[in-house]
C-alpha atoms as a PDB file:
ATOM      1  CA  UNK A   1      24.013  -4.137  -6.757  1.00  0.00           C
ATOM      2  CA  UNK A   2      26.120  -1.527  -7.897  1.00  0.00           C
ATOM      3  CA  UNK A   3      25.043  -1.801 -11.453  1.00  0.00           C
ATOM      4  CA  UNK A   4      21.430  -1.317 -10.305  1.00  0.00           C
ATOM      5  CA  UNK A   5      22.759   2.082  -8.089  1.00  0.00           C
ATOM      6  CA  UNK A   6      24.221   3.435 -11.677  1.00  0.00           C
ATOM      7  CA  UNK A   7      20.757   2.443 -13.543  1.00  0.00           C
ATOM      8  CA  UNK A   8      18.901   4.397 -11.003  1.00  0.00           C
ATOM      9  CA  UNK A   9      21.168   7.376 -10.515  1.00  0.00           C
ATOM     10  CA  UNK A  10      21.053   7.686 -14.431  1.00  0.00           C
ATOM     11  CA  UNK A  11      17.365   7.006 -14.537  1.00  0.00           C
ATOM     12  CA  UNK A  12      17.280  10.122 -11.643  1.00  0.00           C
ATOM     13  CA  UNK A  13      19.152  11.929 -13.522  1.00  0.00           C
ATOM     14  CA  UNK A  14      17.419  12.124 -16.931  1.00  0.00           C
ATOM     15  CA  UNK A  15      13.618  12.460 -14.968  1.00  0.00           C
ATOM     16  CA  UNK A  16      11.474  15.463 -15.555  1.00  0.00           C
ATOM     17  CA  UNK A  17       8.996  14.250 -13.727  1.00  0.00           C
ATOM     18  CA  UNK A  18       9.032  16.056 -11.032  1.00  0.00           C
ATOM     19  CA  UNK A  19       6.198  14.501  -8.826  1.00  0.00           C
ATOM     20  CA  UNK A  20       8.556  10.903  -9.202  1.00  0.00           C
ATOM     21  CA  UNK A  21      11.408  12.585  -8.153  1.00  0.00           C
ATOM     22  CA  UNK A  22       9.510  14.125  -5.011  1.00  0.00           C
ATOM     23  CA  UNK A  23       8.462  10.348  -4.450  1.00  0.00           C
ATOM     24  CA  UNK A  24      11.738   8.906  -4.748  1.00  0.00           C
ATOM     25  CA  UNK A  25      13.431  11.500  -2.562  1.00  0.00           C
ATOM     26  CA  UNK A  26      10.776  10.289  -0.027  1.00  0.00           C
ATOM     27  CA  UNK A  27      11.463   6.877  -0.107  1.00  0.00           C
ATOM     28  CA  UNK A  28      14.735   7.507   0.360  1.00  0.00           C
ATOM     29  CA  UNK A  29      14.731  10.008   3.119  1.00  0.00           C
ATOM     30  CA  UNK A  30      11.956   7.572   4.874  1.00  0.00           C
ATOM     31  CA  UNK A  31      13.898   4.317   5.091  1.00  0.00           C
ATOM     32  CA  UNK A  32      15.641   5.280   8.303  1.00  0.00           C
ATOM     33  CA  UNK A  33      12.225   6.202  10.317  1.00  0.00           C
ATOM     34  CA  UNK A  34      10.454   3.892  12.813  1.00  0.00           C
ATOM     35  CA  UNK A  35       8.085   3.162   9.595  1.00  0.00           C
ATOM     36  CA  UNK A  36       5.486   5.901  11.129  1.00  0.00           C
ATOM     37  CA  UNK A  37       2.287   6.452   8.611  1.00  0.00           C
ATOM     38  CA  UNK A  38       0.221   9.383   8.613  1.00  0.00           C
ATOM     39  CA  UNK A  39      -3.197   8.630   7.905  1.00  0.00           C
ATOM     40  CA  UNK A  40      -5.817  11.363   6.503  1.00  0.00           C
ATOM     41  CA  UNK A  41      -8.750  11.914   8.415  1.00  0.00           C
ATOM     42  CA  UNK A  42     -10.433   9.589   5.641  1.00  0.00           C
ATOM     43  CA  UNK A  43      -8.218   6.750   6.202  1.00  0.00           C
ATOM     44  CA  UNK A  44      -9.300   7.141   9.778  1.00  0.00           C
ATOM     45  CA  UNK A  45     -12.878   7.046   9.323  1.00  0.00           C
ATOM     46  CA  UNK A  46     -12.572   4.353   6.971  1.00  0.00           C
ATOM     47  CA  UNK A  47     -10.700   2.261  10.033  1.00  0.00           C
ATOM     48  CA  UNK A  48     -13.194   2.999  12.211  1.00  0.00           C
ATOM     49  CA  UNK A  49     -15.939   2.203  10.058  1.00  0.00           C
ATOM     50  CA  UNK A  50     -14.562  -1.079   9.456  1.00  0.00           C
ATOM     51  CA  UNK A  51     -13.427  -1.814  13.159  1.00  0.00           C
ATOM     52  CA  UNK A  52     -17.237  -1.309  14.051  1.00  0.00           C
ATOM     53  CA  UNK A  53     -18.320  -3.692  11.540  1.00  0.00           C
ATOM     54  CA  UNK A  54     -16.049  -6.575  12.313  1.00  0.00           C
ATOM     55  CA  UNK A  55     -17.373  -5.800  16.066  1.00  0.00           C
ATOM     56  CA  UNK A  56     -20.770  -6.350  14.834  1.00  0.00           C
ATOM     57  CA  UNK A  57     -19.883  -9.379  12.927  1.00  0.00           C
ATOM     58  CA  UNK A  58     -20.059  -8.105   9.484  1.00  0.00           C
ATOM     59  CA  UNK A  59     -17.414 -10.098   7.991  1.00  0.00           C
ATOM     60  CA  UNK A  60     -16.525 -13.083   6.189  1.00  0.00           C
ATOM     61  CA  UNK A  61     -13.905 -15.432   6.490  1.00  0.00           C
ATOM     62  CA  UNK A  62     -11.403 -16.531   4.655  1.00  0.00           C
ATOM     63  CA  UNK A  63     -13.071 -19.650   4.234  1.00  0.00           C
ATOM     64  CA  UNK A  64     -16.185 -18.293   3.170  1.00  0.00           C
ATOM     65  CA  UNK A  65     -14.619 -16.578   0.739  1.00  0.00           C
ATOM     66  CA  UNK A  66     -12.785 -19.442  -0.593  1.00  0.00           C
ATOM     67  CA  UNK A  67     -16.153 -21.536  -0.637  1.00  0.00           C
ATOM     68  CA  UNK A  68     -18.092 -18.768  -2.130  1.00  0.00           C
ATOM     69  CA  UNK A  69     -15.077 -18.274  -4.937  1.00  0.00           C
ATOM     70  CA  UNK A  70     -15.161 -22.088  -5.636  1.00  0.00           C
ATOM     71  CA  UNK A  71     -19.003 -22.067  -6.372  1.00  0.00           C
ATOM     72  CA  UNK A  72     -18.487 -19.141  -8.244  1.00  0.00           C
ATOM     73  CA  UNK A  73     -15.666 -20.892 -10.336  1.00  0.00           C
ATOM     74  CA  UNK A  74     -18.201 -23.922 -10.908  1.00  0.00           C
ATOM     75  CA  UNK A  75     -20.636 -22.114 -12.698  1.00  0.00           C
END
């Protein structure tokens, strides 16, 4: 474990990217928190949009799927 600590601290240190290192910092800083996600207002619709449809029983199972991928493979 160690070694991999010294890979990544080197790895941190020669990064320009700066957009990684904003990432990794918030990884980092993150992994004490009660695991809280912010969703955008488009991950929100999309939830909704999707909770409606399984209510109007516009989904498939997992076994449908299966069958459907197994005639699929066949051809």
């Amino acid at each position: 474990m160690a070694n991999l600590k010294e890979k990544l601290i080197e790895e941190i240190r020669n990064s320009k990217d700066k957009e990684l290192l904003e990432e990794i910092y918030q990884i980092l800083s993150d992994k004490d928190r009660n695991d809280i996600i912010q969703l955008s207002d488009m991950q929100i619709e999309s939830i909704k949009k999707a909770q409606k449809e399984v209510g109007e029983g516009k989904y498939f199972t997992q076994e449908q799927i299966d069958d459907e991928l197994d005639q699929w493979l066949e051809e």
